[in-house]
C-alpha atoms as a PDB file:
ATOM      1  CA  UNK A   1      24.300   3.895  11.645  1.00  0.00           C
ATOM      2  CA  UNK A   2      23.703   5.028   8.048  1.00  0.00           C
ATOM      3  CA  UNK A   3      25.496   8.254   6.781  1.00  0.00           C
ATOM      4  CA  UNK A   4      24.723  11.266   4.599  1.00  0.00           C
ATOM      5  CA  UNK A   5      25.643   9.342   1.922  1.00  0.00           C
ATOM      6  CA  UNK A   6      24.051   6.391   2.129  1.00  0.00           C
ATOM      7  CA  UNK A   7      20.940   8.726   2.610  1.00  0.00           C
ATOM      8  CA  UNK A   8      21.819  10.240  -0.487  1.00  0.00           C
ATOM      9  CA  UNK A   9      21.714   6.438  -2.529  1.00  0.00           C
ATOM     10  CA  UNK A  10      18.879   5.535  -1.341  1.00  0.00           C
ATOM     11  CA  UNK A  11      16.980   8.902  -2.646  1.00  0.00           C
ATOM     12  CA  UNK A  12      19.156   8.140  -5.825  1.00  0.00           C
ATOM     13  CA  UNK A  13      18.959   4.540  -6.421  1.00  0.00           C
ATOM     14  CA  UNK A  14      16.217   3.437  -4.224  1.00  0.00           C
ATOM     15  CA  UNK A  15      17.800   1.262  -2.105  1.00  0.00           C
ATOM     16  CA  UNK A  16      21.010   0.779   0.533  1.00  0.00           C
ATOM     17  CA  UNK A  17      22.710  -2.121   2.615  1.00  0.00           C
ATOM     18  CA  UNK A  18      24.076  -2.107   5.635  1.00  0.00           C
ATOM     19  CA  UNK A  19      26.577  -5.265   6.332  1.00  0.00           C
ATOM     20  CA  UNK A  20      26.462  -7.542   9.583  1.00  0.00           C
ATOM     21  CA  UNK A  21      24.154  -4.802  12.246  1.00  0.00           C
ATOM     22  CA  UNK A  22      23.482  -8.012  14.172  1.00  0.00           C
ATOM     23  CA  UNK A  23      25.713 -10.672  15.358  1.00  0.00           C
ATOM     24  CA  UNK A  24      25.153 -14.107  14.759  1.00  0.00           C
ATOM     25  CA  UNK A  25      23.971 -15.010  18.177  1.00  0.00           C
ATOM     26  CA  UNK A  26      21.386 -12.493  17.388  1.00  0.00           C
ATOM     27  CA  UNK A  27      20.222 -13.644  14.282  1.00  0.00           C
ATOM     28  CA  UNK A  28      19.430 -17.115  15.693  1.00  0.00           C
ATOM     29  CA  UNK A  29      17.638 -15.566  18.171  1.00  0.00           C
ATOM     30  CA  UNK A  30      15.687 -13.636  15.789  1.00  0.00           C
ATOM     31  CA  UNK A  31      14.700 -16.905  13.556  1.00  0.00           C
ATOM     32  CA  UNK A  32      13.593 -18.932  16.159  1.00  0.00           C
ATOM     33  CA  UNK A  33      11.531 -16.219  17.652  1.00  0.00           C
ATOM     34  CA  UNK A  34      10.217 -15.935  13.652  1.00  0.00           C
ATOM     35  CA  UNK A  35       9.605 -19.255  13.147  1.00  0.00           C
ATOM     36  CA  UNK A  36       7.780 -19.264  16.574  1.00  0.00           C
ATOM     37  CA  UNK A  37       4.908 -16.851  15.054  1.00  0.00           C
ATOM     38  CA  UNK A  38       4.473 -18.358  12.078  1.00  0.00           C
ATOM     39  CA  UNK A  39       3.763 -21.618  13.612  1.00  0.00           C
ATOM     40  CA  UNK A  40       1.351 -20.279  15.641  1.00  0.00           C
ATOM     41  CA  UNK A  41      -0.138 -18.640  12.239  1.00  0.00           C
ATOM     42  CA  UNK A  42       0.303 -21.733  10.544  1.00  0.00           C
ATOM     43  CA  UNK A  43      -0.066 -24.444  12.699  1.00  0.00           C
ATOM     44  CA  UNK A  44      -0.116 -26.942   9.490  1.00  0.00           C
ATOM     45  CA  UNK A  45       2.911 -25.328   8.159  1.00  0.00           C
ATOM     46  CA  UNK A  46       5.505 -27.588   6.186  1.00  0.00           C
ATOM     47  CA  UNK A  47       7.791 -25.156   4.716  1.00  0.00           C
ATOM     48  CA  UNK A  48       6.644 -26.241   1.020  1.00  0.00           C
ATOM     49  CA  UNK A  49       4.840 -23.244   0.167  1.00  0.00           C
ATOM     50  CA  UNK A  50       5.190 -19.118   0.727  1.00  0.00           C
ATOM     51  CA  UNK A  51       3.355 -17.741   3.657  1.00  0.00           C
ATOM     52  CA  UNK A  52       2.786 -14.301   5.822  1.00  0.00           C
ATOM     53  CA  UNK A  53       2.877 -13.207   9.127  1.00  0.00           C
ATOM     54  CA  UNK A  54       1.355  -9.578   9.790  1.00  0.00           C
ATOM     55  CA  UNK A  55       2.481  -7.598  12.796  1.00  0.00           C
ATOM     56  CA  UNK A  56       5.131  -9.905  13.591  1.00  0.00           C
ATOM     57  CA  UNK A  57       7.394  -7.936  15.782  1.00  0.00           C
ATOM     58  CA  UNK A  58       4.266  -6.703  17.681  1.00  0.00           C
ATOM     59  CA  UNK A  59       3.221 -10.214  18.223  1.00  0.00           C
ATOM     60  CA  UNK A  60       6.091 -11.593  19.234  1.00  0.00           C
ATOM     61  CA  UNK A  61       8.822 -11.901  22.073  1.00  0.00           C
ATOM     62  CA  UNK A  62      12.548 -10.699  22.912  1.00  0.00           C
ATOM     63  CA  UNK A  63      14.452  -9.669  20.491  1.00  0.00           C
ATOM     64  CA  UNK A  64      12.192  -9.289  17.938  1.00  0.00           C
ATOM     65  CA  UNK A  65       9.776  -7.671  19.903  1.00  0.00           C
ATOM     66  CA  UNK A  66      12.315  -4.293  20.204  1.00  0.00           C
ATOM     67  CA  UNK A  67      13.435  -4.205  16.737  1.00  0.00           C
ATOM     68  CA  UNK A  68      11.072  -1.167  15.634  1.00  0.00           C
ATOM     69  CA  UNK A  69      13.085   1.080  18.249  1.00  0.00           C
ATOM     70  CA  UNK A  70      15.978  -0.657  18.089  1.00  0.00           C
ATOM     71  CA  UNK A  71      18.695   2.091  17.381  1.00  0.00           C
ATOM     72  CA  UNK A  72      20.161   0.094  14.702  1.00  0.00           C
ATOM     73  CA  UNK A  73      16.743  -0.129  13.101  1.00  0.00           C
ATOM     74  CA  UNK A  74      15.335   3.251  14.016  1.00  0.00           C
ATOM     75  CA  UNK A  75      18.105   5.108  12.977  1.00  0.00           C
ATOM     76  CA  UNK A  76      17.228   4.492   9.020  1.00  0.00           C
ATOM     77  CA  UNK A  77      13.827   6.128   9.240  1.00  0.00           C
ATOM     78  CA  UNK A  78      14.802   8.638  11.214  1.00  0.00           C
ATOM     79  CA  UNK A  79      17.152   9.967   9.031  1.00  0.00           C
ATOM     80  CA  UNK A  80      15.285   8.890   5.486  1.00  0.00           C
ATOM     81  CA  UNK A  81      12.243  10.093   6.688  1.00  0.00           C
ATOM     82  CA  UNK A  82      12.641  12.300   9.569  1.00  0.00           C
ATOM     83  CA  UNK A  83      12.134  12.407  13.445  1.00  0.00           C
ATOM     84  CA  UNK A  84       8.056  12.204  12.984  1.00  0.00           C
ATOM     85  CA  UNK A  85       8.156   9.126  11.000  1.00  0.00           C
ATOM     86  CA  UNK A  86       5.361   6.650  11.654  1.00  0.00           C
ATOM     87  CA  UNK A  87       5.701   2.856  11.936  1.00  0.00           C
ATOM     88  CA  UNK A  88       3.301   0.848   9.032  1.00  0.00           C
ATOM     89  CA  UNK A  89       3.603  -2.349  10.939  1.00  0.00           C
ATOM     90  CA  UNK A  90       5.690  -5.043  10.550  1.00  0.00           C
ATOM     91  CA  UNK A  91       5.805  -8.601   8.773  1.00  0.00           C
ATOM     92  CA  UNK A  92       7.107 -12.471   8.159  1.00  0.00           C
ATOM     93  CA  UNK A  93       7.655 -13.595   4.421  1.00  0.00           C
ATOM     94  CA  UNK A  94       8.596 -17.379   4.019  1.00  0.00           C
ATOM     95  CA  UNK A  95       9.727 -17.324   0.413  1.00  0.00           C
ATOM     96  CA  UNK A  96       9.938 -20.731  -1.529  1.00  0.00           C
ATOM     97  CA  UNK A  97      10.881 -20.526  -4.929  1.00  0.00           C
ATOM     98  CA  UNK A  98      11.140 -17.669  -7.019  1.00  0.00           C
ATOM     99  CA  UNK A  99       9.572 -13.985  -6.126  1.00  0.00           C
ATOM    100  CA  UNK A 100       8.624 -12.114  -9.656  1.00  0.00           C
ATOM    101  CA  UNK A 101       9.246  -8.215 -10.643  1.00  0.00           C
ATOM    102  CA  UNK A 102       7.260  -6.172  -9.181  1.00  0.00           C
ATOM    103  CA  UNK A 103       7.140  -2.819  -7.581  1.00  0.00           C
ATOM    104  CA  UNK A 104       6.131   0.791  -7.788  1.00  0.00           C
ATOM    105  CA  UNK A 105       2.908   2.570 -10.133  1.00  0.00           C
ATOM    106  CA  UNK A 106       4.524   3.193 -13.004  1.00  0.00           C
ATOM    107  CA  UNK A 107       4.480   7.272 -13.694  1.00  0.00           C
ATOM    108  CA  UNK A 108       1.724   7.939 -10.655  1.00  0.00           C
ATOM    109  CA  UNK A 109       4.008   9.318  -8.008  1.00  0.00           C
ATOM    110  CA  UNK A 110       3.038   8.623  -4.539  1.00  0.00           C
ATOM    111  CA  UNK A 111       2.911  11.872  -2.276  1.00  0.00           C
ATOM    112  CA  UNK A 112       4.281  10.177   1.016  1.00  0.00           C
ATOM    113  CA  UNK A 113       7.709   8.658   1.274  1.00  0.00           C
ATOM    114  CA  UNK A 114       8.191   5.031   2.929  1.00  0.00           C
ATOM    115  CA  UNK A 115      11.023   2.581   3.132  1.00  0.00           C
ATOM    116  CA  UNK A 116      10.463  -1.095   4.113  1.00  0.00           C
ATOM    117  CA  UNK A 117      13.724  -2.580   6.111  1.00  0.00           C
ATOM    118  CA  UNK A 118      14.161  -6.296   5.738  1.00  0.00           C
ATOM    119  CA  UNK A 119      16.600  -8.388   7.586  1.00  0.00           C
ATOM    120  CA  UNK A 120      16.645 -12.087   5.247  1.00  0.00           C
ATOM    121  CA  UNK A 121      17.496 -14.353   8.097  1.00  0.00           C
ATOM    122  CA  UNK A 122      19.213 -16.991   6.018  1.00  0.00           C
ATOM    123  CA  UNK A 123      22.476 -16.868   3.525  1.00  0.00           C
ATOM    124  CA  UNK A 124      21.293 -15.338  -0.226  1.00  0.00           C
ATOM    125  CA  UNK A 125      23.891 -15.251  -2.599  1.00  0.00           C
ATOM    126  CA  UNK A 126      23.968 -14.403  -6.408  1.00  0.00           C
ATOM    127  CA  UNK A 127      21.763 -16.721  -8.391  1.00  0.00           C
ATOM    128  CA  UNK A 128      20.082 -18.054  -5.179  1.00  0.00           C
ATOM    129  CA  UNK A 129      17.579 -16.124  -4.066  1.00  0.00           C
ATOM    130  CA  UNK A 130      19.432 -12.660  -3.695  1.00  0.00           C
ATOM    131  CA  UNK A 131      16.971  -9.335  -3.942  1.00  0.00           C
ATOM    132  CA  UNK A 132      17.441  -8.118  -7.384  1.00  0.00           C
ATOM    133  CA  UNK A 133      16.720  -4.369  -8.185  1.00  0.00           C
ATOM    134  CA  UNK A 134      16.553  -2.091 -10.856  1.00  0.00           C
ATOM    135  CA  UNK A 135      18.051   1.092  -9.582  1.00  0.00           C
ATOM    136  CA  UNK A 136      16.041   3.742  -9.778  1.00  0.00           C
ATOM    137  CA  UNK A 137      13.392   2.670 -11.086  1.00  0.00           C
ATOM    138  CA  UNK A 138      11.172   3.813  -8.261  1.00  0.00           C
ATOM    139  CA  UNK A 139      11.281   7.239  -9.785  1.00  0.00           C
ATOM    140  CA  UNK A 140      10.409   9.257 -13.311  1.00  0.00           C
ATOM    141  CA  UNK A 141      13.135  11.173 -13.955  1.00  0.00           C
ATOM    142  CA  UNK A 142      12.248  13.401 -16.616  1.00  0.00           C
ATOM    143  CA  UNK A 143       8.935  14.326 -14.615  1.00  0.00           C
ATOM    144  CA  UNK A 144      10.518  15.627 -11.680  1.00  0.00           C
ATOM    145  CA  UNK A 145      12.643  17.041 -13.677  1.00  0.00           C
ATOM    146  CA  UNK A 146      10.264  19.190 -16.255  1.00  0.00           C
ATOM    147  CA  UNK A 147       6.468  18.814 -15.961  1.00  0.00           C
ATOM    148  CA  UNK A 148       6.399  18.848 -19.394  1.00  0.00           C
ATOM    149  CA  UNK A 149       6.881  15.096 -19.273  1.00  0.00           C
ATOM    150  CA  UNK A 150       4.279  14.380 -16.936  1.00  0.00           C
ATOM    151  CA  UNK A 151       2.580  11.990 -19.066  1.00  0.00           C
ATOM    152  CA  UNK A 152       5.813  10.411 -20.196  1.00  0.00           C
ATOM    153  CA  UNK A 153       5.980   6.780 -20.491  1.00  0.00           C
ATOM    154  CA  UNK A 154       7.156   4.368 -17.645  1.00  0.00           C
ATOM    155  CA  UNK A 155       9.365   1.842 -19.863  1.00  0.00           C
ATOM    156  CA  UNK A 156       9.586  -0.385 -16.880  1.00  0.00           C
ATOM    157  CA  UNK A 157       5.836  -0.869 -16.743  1.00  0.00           C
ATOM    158  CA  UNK A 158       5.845  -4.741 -17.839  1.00  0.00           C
ATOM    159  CA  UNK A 159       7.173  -5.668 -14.786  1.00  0.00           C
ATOM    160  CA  UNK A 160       5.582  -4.091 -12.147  1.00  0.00           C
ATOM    161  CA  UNK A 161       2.582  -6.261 -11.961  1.00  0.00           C
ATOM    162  CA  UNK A 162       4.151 -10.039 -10.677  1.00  0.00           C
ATOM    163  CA  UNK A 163       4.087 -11.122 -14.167  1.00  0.00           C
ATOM    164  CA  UNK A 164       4.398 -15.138 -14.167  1.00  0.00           C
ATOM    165  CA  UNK A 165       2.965 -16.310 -17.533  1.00  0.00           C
ATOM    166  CA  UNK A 166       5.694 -19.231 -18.701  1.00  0.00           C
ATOM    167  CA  UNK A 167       6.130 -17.144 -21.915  1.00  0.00           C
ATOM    168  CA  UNK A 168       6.400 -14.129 -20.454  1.00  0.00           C
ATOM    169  CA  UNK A 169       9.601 -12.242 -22.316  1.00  0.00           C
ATOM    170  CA  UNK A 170       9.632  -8.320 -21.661  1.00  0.00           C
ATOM    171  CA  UNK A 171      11.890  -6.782 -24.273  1.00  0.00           C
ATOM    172  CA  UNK A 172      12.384 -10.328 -25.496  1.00  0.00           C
ATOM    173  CA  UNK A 173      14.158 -11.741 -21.808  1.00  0.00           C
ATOM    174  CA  UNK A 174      13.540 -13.840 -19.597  1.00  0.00           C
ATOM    175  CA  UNK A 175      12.606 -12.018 -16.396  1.00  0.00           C
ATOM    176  CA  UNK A 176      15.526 -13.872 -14.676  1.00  0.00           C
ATOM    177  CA  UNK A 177      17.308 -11.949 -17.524  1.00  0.00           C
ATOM    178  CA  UNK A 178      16.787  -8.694 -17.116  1.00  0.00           C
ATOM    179  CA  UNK A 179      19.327  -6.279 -16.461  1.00  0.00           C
ATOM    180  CA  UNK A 180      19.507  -5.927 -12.531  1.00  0.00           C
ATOM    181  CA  UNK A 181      21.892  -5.258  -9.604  1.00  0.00           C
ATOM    182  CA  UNK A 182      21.833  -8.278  -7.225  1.00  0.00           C
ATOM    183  CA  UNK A 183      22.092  -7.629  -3.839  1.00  0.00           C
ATOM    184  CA  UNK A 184      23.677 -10.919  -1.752  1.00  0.00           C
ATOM    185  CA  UNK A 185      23.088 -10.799   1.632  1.00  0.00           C
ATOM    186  CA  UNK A 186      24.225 -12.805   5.144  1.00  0.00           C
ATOM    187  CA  UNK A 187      22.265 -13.526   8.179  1.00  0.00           C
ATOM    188  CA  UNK A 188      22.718 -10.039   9.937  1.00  0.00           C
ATOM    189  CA  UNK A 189      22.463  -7.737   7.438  1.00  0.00           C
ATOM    190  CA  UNK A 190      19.738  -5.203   6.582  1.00  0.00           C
ATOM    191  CA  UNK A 191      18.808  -4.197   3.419  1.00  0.00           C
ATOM    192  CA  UNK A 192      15.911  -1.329   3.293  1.00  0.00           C
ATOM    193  CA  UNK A 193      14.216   0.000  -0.199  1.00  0.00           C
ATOM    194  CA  UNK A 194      11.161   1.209  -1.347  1.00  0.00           C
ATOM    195  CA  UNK A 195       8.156  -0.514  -2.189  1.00  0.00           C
ATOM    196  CA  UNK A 196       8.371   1.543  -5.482  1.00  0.00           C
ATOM    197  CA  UNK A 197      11.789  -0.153  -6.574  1.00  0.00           C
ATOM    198  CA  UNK A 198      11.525  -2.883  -9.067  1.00  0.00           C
ATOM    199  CA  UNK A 199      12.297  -5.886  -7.393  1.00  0.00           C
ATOM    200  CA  UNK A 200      12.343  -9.661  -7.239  1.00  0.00           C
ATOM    201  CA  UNK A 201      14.487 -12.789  -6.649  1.00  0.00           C
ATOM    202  CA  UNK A 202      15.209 -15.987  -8.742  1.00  0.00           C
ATOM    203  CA  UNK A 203      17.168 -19.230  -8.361  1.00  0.00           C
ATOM    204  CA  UNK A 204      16.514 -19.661  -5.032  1.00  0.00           C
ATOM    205  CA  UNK A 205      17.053 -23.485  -3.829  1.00  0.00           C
ATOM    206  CA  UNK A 206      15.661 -23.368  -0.558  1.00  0.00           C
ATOM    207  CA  UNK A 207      13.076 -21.632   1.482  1.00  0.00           C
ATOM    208  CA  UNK A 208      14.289 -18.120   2.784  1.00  0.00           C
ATOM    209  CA  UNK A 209      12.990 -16.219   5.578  1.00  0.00           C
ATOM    210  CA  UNK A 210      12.497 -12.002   5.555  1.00  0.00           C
ATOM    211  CA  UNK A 211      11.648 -10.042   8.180  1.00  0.00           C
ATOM    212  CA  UNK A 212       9.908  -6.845   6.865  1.00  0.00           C
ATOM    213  CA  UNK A 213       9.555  -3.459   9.215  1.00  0.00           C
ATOM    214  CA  UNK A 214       7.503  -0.394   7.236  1.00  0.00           C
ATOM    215  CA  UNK A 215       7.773   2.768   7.832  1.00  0.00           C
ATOM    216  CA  UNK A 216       6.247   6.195   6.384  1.00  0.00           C
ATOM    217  CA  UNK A 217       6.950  10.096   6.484  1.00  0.00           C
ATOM    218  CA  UNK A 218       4.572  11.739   8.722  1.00  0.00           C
ATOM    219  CA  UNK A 219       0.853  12.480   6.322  1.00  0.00           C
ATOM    220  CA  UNK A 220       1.079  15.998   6.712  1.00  0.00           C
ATOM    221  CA  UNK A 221      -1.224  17.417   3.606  1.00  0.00           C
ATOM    222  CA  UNK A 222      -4.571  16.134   2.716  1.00  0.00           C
ATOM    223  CA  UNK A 223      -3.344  14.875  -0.182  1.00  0.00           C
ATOM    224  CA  UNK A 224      -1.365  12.543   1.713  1.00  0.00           C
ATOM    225  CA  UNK A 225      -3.591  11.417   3.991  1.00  0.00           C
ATOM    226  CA  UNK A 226      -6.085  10.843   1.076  1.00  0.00           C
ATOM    227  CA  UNK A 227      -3.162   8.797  -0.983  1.00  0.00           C
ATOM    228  CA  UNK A 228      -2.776   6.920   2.540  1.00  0.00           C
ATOM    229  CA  UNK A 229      -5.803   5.612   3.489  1.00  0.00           C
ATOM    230  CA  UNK A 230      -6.596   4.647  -0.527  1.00  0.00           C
ATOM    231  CA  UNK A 231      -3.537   2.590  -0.690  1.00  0.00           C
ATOM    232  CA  UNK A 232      -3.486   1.006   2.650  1.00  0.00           C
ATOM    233  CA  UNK A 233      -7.235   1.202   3.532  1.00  0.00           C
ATOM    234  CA  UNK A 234      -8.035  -1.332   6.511  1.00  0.00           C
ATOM    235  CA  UNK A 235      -4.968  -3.080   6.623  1.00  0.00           C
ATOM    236  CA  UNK A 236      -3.088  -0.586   8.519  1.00  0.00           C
ATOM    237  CA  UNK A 237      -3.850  -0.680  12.406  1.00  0.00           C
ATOM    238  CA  UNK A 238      -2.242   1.256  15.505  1.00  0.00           C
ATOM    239  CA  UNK A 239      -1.153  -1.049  18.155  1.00  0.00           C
ATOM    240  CA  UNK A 240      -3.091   0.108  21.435  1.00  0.00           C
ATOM    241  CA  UNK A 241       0.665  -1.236  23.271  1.00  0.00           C
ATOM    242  CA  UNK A 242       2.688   1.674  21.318  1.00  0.00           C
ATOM    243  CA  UNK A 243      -0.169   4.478  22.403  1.00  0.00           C
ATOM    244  CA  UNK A 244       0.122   3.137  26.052  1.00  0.00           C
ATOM    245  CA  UNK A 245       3.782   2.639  25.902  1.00  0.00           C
ATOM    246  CA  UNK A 246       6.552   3.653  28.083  1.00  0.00           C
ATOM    247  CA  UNK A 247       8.950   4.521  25.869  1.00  0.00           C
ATOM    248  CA  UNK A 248       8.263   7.676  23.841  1.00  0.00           C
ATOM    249  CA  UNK A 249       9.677   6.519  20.597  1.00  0.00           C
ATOM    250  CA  UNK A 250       7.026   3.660  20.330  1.00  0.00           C
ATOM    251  CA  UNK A 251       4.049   6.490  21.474  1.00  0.00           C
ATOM    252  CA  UNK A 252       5.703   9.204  18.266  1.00  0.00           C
ATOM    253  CA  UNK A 253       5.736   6.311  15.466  1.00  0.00           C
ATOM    254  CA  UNK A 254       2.000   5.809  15.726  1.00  0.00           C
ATOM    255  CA  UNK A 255       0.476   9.222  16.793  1.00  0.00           C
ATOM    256  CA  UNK A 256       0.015  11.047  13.569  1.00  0.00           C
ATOM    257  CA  UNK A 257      -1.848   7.452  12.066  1.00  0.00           C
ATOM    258  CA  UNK A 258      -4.110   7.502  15.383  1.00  0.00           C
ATOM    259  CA  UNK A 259      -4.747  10.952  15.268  1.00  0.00           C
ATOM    260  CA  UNK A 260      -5.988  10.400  11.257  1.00  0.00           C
ATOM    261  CA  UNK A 261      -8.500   7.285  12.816  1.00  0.00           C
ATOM    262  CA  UNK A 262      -6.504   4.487  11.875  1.00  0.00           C
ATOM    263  CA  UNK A 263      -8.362   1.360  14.130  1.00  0.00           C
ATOM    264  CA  UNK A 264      -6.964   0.258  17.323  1.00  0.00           C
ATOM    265  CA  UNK A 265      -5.454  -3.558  17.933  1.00  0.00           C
ATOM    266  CA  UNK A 266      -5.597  -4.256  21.024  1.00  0.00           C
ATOM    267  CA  UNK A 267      -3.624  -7.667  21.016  1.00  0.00           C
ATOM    268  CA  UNK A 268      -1.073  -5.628  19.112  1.00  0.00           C
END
């Protein structure tokens, strides 16, 4: 379960880890039930080039299936976030080769807070494939901190637009060059950041698999609502299972996007 602190980092820096939340008999599990939807998405599939799965967990069996209420998943939104938190779906990333900077809109701040927790189902160590971030870069300091600098620069804007031009060189770098913290990670482990952090991965020699779960603070204001449904517009759905659900945690996490008119998927 994450603490106060770890809260804390990830408002900081953008990002946290937590080490080894699933054992290993879990984890294989979890990729064969993974693998299982993308073949069915990809029937031609031959692990040569990047592909994605939307709605995974909702699509899926077992294991996978519970992750979104999972209390070693939920727990991270709930306390991010808070206990209305809404769930922005779910997906399956087969990476092959190397994943370039991106992340975040530069100076525009985006009114609603969201996380996206990953779980990279196979071994990424430094120079092979790790996430890289730039911490905290999902933020302009100096305009939350005076208005004054509202219209201050972002410095970090030359990579936040999956840049991969051969001769691309911001600040005269390569982009596998560029100052970074690298985050290695084992089967188990979950990682969560923001979609805002600048982040990528390089060196990678094999495919990698990552299992993505969104979630968002509940769209209270009009202007978050607005900034919602302009920067997700049709892609977001509410699974008809979580409105008809049993459990009450599945029912919360969608209510607030159903109530705004978000469409229904039935075979969700």
């Amino acid at each position: 379960m994450i603490t106060f602190d770890d809260v804390t980092h990830f408002n900081t820096f953008g990002y946290i880890a937590q080490r080894q939340l699933f054992s290993a008999d879990e984890v294989a599990q979890l990729r064969e039930e993974f693998d299982a939807v993308l073949a069915m998405d990809f029937p031609q599939f031959d692990n040569s080039q990047s592909v994605d799965s939307t709605y995974i967990c909702d699509r899926a069996e077992g294991l996978l299936k519970t992750l979104p209420v999972d209390d070693r998943i939920y727990d991270i939104p709930l306390k991010v976030l808070g206990h209305d938190f809404q769930y922005e779906g779910s997906g399956g990333h087969w990476h092959v080769g190397d994943t370039p900077w991106h992340g975040g809109s530069g100076v525009q701040h985006w009114p609603l807070p969201h996380i996206k927790v990953s779980l990279y189902l196979d071994e990424l160590k430094k120079g092979a494939g790790e996430l890289r971030v730039i911490p905290g870069s999902h933020r302009n300091y100096l305009r939350h901190v005076d208005p004054r600098w509202g219209h201050a620069p972002d410095y970090l804007f030359p990579l936040r637009n999956r840049n991969t031009h051969d001769d691309f060189r911001p600040w005269g770098l390569r982009p596998d060059e560029v100052p970074h913290v690298a985050i290695e990670s084992d089967p188990g482990d979950v990682l969560m950041f923001t979609e805002d952090i600048l982040h990528a991965s390089f060196g990678s020699p094999q495919m990698r698999r990552q299992l993505t779960i969104n979630f968002l603070a509940y769209p209270r204001s009009d202007a978050q609502v607005h900034a919602l449904l302009e920067r997700v517009g049709d892609s977001l759905q509410v699974p008809a299972s979580y409105l008809s659900s049993d459990d009450p945690r599945r029912v919360k996490m969608v209510s607030r996007l159903d109530e705004i008119g978000f469409a229904r998927a039935d075979e969700l």
